[in-house]
Protein backbone atom coordinates (compact mmCIF):
# COMPACT_ATOMS: atom_id res chain seq x y z
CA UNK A 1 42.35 -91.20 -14.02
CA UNK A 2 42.89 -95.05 -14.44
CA UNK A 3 41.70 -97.52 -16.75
CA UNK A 4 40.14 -99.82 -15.45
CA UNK A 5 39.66 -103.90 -16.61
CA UNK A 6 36.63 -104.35 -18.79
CA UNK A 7 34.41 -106.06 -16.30
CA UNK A 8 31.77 -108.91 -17.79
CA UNK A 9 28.67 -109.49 -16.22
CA UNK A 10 28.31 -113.65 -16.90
CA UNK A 11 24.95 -116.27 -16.07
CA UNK A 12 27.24 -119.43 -16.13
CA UNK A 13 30.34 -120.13 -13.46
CA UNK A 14 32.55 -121.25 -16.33
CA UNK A 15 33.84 -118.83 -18.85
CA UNK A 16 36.07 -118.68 -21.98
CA UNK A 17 38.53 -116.01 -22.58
CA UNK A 18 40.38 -115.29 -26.24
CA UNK A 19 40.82 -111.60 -25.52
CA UNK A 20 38.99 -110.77 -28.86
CA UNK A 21 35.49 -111.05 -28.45
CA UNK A 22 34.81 -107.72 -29.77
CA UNK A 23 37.71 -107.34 -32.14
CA UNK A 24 37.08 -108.07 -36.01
CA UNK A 25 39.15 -110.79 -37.20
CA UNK A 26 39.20 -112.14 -34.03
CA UNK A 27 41.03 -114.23 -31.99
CA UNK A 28 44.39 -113.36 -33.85
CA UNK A 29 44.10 -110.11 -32.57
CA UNK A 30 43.30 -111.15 -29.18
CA UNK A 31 45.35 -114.33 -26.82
CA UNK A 32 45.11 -117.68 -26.48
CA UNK A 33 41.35 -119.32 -25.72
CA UNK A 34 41.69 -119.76 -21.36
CA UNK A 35 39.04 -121.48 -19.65
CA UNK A 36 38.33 -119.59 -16.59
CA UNK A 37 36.27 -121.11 -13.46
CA UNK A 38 34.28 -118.44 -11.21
CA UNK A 39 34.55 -119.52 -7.33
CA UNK A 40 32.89 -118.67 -4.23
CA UNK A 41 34.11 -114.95 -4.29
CA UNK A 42 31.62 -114.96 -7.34
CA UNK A 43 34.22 -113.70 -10.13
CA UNK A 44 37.60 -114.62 -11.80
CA UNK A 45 40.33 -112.74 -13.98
CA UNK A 46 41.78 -113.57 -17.08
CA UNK A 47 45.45 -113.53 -16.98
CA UNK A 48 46.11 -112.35 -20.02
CA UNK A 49 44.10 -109.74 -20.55
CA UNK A 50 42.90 -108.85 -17.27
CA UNK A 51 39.32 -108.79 -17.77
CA UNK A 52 36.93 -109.52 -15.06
CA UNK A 53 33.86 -112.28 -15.47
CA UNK A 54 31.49 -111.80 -12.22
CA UNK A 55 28.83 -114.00 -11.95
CA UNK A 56 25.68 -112.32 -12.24
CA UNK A 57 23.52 -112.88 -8.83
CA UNK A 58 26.98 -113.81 -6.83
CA UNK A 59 28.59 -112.29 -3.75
CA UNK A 60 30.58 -109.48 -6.61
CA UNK A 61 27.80 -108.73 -8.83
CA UNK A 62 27.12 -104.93 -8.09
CA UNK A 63 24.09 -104.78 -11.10
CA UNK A 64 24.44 -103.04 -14.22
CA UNK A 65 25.61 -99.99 -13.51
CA UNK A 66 29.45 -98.91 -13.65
CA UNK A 67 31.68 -100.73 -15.93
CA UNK A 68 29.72 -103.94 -15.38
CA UNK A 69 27.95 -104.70 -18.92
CA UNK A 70 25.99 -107.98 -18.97
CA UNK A 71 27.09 -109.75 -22.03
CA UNK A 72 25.44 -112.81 -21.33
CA UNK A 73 28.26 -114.74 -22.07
CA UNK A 74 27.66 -118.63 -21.85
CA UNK A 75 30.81 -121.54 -21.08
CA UNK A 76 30.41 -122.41 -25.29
């Protein structure tokens, strides 16, 4: 068994990153605030944490399903 990166389902191309969004206390716990950019391949990594925004409707968007929760996350 592996563990996989926490995959993020996003509506916007341009994403932030702290690492915390779902820890109390947050961003202390978490790494510094990256601006990520999605390209053509339709998703992007963070580089610190490893997590995976993919562009919901884009060529890597595989739906809901799997470890690919939609979040909604917005670029603010």
């Amino acid at each position: 068994m592996t563990d996989q990166p926490e995959t993020i389902r996003v509506a916007e191309s341009r994403v932030a990153c702290d690492g915390a969004d779902d820890i109390p206390g947050g961003a202390a716990l978490g790494h510094p605030r990256v601006w990520l950019e999605i390209d053509e391949a339709g998703f992007v990594d963070c580089g610190y944490c490893d997590r995976r925004f993919v562009l919901i409707g884009g060529p890597a968007d595989t739906g809901a399903g799997g470890n690919a929760p939609d979040k909604g996350v917005s670029a603010g």
